[in-house]
C-alpha atoms as a PDB file:
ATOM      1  CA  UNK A   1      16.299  -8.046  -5.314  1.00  0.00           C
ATOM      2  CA  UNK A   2      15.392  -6.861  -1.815  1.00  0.00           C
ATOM      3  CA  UNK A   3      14.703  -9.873  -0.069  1.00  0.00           C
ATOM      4  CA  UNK A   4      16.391  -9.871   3.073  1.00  0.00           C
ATOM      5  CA  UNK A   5      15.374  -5.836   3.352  1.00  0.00           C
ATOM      6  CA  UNK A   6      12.655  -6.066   5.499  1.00  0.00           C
ATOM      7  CA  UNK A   7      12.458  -2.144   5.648  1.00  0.00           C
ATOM      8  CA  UNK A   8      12.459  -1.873   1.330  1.00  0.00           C
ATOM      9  CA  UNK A   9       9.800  -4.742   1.310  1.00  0.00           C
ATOM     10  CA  UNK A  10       7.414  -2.841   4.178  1.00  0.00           C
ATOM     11  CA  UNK A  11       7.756   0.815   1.834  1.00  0.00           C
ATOM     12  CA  UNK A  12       6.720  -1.221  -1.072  1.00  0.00           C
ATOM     13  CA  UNK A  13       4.006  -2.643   0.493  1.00  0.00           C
ATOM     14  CA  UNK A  14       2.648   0.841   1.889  1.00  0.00           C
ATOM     15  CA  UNK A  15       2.807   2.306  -1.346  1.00  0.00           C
ATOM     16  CA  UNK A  16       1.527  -1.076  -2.772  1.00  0.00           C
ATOM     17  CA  UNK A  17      -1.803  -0.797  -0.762  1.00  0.00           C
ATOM     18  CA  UNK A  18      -5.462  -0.239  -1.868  1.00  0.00           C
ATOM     19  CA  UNK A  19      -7.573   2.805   0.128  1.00  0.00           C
ATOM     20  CA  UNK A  20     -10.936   1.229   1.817  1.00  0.00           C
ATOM     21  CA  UNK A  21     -13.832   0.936  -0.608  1.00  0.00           C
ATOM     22  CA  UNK A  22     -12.341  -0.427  -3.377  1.00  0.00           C
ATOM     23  CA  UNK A  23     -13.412   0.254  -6.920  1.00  0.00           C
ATOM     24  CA  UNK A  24     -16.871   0.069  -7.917  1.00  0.00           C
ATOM     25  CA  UNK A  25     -16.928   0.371 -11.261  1.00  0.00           C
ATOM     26  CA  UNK A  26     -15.539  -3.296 -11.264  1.00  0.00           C
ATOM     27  CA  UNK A  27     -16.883  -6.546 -12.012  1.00  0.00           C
ATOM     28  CA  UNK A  28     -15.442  -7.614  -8.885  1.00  0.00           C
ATOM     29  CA  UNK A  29     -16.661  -7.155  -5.182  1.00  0.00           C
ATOM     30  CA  UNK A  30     -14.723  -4.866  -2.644  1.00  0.00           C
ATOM     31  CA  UNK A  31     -13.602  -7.833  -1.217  1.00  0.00           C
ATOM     32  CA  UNK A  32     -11.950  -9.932  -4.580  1.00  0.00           C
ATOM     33  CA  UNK A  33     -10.306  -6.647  -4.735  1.00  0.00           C
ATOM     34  CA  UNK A  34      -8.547  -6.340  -1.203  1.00  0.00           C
ATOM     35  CA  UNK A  35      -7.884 -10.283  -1.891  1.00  0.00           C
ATOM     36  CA  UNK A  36      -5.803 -10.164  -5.195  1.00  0.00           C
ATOM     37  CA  UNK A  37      -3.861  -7.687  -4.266  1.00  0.00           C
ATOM     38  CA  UNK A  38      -2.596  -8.418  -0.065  1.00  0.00           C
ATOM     39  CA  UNK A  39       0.027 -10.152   0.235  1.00  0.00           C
ATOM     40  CA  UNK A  40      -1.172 -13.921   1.988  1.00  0.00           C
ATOM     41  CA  UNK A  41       0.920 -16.902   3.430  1.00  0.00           C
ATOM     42  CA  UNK A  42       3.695 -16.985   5.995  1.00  0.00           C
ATOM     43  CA  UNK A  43       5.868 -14.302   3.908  1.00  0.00           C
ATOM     44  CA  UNK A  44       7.763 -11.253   5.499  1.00  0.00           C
ATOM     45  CA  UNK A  45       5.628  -8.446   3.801  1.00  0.00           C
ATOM     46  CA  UNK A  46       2.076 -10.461   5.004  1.00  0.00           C
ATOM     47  CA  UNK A  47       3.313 -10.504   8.495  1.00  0.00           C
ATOM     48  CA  UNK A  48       4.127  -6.882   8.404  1.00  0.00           C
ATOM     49  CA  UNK A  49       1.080  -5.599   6.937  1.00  0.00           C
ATOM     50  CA  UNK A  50      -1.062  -7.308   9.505  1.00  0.00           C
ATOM     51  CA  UNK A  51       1.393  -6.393  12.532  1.00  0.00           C
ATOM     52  CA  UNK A  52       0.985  -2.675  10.938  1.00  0.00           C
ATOM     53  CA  UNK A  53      -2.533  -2.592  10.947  1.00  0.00           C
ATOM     54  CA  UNK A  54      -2.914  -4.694  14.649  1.00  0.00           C
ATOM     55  CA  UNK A  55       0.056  -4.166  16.566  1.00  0.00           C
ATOM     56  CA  UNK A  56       2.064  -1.032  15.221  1.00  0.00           C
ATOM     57  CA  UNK A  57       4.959  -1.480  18.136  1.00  0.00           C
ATOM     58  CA  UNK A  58       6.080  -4.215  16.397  1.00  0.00           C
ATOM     59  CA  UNK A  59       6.671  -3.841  12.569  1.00  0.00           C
ATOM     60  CA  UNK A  60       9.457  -1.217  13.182  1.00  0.00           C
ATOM     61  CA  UNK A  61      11.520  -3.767  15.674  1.00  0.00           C
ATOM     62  CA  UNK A  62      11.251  -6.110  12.625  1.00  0.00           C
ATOM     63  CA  UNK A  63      12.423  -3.466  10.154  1.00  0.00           C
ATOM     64  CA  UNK A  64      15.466  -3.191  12.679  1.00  0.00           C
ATOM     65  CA  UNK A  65      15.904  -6.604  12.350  1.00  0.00           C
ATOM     66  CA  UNK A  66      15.725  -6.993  16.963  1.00  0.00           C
ATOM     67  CA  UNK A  67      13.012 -10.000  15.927  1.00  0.00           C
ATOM     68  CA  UNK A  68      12.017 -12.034  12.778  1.00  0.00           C
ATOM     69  CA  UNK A  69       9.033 -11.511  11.497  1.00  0.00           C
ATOM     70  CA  UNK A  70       7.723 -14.672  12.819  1.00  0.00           C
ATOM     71  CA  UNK A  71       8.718 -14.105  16.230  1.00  0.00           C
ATOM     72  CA  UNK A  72       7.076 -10.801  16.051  1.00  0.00           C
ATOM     73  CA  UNK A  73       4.037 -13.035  15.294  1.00  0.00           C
ATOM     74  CA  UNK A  74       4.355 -15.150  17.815  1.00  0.00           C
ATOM     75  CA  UNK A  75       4.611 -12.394  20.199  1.00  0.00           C
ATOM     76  CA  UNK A  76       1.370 -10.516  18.824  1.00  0.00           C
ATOM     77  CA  UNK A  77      -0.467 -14.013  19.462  1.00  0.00           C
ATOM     78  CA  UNK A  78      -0.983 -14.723  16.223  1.00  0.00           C
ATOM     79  CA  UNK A  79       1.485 -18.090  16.048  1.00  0.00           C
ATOM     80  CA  UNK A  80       1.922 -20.671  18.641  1.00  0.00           C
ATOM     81  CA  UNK A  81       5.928 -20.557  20.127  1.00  0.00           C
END
């Protein structure tokens, strides 16, 4: 339903993520854990959440839709132009 809101999909996400450590009471290791649940691929909310966590300037000028969230990749290095 949200889609094309950047700035709904990036709250979601927030509230969405795990605290470091994970659960340890699982069968799983702290690592399955982070896995299953981050977002992966060349979607919207998995280029946020890893331009929030490396470069914090630019998640915000993709929330104001100034640059798409691949060219906000591109410009943090992490996609060749």
């Amino acid at each position: 339903l949200c889609e094309d809101r950047p700035d709904v999909l990036d709250l979601i996400d927030q509230a969405r993520q795990r605290k470091h450590g994970g659960d340890h009471m699982s069968k799983f290791d702290n690592v399955q854990l982070a896995i299953e649940q981050a977002p992966t691929g060349n979607r919207t909310d998995a280029a946020l959440r890893r331009l929030r966590k490396d470069r914090p300037d630019l998640p915000q000028r993709v929330i104001n839709k100034e640059l798409s969230a691949h060219a906000a990749m591109i410009e943090a290095g992490y996609y060749k132009q």
